[in-house]
C-alpha atoms as a PDB file:
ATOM      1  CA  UNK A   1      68.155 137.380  74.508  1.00  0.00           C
ATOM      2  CA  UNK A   2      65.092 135.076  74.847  1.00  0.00           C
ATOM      3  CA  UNK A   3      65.194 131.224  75.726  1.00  0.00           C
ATOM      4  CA  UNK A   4      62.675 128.996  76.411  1.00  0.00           C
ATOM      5  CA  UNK A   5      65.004 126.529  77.609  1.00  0.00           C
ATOM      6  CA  UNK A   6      64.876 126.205  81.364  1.00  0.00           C
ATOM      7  CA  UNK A   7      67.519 125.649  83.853  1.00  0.00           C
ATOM      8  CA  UNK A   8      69.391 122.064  83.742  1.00  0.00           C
ATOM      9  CA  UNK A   9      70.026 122.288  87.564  1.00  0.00           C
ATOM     10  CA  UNK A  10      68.220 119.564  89.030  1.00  0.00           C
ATOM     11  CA  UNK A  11      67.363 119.585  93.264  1.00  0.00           C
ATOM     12  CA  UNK A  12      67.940 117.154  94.838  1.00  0.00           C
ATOM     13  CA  UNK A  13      67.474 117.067  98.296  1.00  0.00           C
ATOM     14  CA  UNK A  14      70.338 115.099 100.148  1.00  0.00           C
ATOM     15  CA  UNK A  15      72.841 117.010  98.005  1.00  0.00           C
ATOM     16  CA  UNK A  16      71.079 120.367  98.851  1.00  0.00           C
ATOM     17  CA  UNK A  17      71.969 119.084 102.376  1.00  0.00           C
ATOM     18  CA  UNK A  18      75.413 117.772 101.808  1.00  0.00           C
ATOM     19  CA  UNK A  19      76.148 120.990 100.040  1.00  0.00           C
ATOM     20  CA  UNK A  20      75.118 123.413 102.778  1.00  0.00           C
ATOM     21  CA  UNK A  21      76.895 120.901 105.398  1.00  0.00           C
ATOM     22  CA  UNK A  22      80.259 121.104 103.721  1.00  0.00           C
ATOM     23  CA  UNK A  23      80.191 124.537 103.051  1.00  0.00           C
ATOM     24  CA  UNK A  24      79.402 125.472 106.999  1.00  0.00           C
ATOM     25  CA  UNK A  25      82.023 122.764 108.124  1.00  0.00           C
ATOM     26  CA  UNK A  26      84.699 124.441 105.727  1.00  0.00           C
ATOM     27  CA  UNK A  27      84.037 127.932 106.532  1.00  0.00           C
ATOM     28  CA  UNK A  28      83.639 127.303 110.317  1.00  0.00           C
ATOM     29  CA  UNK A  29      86.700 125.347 110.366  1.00  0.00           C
ATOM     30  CA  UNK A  30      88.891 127.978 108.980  1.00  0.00           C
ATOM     31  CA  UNK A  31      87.419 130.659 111.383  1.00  0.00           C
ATOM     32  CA  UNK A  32      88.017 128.388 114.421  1.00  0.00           C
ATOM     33  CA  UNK A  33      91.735 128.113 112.997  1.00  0.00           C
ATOM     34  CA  UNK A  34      92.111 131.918 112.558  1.00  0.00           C
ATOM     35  CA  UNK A  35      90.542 132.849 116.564  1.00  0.00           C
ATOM     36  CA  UNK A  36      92.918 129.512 117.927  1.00  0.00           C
ATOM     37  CA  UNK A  37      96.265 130.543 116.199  1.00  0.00           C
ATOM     38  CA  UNK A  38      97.906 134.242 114.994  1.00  0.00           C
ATOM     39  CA  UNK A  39      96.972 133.541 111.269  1.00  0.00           C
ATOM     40  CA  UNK A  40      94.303 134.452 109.399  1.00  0.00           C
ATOM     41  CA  UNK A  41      92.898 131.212 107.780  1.00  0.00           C
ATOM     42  CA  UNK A  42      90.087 133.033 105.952  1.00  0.00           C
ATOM     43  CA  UNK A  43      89.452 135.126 102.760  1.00  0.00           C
ATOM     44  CA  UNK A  44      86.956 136.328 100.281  1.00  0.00           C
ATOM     45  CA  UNK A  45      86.882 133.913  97.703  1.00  0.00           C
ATOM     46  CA  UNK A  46      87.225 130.517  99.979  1.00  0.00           C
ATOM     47  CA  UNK A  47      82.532 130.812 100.538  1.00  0.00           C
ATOM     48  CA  UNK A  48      82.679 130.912  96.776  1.00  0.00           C
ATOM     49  CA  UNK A  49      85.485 128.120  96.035  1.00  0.00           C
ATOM     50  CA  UNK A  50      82.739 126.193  98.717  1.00  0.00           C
ATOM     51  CA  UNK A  51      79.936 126.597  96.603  1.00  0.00           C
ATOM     52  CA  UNK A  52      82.254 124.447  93.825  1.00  0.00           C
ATOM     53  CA  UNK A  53      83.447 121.824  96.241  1.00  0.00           C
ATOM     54  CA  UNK A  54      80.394 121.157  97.880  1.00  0.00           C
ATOM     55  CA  UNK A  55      77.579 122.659  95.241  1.00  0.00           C
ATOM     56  CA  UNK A  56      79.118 121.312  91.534  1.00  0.00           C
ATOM     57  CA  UNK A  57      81.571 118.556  93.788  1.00  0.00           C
ATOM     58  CA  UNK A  58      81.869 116.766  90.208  1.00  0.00           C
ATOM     59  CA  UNK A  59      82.630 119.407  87.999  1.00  0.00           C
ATOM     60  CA  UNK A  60      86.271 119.647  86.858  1.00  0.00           C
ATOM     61  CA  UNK A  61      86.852 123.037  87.712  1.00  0.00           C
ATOM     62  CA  UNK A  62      85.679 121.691  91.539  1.00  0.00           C
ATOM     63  CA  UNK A  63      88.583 119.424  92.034  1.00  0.00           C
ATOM     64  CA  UNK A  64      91.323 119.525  94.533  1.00  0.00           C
ATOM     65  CA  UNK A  65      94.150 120.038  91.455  1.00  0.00           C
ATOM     66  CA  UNK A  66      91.963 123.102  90.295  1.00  0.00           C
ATOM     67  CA  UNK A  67      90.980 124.686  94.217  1.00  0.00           C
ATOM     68  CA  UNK A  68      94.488 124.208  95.388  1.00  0.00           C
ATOM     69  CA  UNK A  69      96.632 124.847  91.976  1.00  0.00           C
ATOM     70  CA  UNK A  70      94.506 127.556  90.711  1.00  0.00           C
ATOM     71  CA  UNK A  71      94.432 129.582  94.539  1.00  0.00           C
ATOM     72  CA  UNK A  72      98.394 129.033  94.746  1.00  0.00           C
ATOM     73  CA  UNK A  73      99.115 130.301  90.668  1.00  0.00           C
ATOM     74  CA  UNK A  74      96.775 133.092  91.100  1.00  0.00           C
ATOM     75  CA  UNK A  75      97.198 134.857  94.505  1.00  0.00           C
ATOM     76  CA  UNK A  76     101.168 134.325  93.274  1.00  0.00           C
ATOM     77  CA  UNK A  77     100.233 136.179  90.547  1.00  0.00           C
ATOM     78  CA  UNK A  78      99.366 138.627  92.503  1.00  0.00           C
ATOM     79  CA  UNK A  79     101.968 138.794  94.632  1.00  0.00           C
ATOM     80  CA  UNK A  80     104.081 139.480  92.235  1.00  0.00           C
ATOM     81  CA  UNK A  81     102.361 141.884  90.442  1.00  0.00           C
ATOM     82  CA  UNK A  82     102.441 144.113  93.655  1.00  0.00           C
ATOM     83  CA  UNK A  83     105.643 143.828  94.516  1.00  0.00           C
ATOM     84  CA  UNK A  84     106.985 144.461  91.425  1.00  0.00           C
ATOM     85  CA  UNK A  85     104.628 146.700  90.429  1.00  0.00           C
ATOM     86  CA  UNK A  86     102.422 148.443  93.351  1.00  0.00           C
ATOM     87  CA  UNK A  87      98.634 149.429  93.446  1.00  0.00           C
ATOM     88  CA  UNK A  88      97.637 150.092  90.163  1.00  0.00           C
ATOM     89  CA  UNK A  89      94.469 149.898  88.895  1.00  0.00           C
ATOM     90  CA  UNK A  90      96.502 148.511  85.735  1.00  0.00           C
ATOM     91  CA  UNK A  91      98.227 146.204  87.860  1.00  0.00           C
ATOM     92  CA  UNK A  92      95.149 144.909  89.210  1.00  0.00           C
ATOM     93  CA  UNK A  93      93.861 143.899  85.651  1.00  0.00           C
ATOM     94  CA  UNK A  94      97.056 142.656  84.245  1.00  0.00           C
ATOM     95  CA  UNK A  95      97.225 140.241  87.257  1.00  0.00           C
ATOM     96  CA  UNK A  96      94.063 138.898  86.594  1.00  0.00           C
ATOM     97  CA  UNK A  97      94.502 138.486  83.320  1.00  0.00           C
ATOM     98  CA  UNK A  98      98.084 136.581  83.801  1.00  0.00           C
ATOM     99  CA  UNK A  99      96.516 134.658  86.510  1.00  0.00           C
ATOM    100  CA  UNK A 100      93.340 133.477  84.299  1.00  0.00           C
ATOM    101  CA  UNK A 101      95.915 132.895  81.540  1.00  0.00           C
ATOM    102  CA  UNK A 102      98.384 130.476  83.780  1.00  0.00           C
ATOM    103  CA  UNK A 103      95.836 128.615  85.079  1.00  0.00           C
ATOM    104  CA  UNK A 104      94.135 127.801  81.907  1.00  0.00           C
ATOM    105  CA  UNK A 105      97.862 126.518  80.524  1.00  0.00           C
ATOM    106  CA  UNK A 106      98.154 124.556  83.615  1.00  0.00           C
ATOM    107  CA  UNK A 107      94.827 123.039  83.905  1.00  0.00           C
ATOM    108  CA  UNK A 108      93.842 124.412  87.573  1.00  0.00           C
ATOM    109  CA  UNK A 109      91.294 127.249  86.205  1.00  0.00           C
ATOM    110  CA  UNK A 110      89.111 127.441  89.206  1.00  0.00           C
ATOM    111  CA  UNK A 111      86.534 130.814  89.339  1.00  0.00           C
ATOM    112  CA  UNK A 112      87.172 132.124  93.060  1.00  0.00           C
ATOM    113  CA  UNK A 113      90.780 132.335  92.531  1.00  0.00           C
ATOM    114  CA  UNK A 114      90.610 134.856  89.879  1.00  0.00           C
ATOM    115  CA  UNK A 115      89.677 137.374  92.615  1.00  0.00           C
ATOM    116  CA  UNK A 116      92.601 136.841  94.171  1.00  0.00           C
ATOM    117  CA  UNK A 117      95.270 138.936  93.001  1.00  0.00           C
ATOM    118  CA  UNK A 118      92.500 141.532  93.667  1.00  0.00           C
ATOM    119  CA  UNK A 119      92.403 140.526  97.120  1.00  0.00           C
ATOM    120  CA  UNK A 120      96.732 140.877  97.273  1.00  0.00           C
ATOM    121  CA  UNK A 121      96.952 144.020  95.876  1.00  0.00           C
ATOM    122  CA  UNK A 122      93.548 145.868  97.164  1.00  0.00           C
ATOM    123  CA  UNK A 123      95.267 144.745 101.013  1.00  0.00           C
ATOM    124  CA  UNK A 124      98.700 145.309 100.162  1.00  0.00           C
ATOM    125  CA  UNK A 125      99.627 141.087 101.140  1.00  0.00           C
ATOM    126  CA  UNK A 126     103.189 140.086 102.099  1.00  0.00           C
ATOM    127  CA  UNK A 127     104.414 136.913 100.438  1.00  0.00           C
ATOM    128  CA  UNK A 128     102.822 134.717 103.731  1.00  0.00           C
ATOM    129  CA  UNK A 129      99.612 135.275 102.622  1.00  0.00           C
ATOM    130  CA  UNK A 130     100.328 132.672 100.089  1.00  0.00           C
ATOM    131  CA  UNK A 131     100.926 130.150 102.446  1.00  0.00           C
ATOM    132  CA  UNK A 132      98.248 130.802 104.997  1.00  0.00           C
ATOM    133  CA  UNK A 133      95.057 131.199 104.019  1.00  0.00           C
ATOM    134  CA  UNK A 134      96.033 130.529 100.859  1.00  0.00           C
ATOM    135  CA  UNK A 135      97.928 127.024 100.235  1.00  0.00           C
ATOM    136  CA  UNK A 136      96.669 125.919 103.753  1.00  0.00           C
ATOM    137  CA  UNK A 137      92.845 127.229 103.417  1.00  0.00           C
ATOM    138  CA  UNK A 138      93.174 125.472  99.971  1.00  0.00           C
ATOM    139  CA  UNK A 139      94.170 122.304 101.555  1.00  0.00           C
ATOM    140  CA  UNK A 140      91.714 121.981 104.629  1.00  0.00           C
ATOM    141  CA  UNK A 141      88.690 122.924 102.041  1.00  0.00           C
ATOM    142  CA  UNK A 142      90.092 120.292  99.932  1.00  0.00           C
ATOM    143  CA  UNK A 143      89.854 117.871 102.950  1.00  0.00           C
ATOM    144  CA  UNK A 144      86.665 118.659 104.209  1.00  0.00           C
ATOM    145  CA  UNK A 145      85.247 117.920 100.915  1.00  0.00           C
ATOM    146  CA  UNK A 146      86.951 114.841 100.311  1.00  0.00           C
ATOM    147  CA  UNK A 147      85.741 113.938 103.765  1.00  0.00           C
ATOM    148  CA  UNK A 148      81.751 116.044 103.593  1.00  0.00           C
ATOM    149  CA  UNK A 149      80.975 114.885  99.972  1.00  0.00           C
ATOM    150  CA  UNK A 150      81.973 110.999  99.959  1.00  0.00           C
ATOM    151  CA  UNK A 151      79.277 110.991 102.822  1.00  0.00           C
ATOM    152  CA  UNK A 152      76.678 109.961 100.226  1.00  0.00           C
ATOM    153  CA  UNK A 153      77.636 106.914  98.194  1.00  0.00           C
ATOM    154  CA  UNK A 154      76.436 108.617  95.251  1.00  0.00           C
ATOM    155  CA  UNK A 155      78.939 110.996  95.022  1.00  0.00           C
ATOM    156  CA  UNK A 156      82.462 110.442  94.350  1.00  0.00           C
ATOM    157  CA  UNK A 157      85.055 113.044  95.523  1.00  0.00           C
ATOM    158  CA  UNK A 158      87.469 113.975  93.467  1.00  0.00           C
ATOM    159  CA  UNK A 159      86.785 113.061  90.035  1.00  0.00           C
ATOM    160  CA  UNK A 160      90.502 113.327  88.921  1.00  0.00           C
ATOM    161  CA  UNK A 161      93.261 114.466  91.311  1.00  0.00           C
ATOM    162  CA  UNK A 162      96.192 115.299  88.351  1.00  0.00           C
END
């Protein structure tokens, strides 16, 4: 369980402020939509599909296929777990494993949205939920990155789109 390898994370300044600008302008954005209209616009695992987008904007797992795809096949997952199935704590972990499953066979694995079939089940969702926050969170993070992270010429946002 030793290393004496070190971190290869480099710092760099104008990303650590890019980063941190994206992130506030995504999250912010989605809680002015939930207080202006009746929907919610915000979950759970949207601050950690920010650190991706605006953190690792160039990994592939950060790109607008994976953020949107992955949320959409997972918290459908979900869905349909519950309402074929209800509560279970079984349910819960077959759902996560089908939804880690489909998006790997689909190329759209993205982290945050394997915690959302938890999210669907643990609050009981209706079928909307998959279309706001989830499809239409997906898209406006998507948006403000492609808008946040091609600030700096050095980065280039998305890598891939399909």
């Amino acid at each position: 369980m030793r290393s004496k390898n070190r971190s290869p994370l480099k710092i760099v300044p104008r990303h650590v402020l890019i980063g941190s600008l994206g992130g506030f302008t995504a999250i912010a954005l989605l809680a002015l939509l939930s207080e202006l209209t009746s929907s919610v616009w915000m979950m759970a695992p949207f601050g950690a599909t920010c650190v991706l987008a605006f953190g690792l904007w160039d990994a592939p797992l950060s790109q607008p296929r994976n953020i949107i795809g992955g949320h959409v096949i997972s918290t459908s997952i979900g869905l349909l777990c519950l309402h074929l199935f209800g509560h279970g704590t079984w349910v819960m972990a077959v759902a996560v494993g089908l939804a880690i499953g489909l998006m790997m066979l689909s190329k759209t694995t993205h982290p945050p949205a394997g915690a959302d079939p938890l999210v669907v089940i643990l609050s009981g969702s209706s079928w909307s939920f998959l279309i706001t926050p989830v499809l239409l969170g997906s898209v406006v993070i998507v948006i403000v990155a492609l808008l946040i992270n091609n600030l700096d010429k050095k980065r280039r946002y998305p890598s891939f789109w399909f």
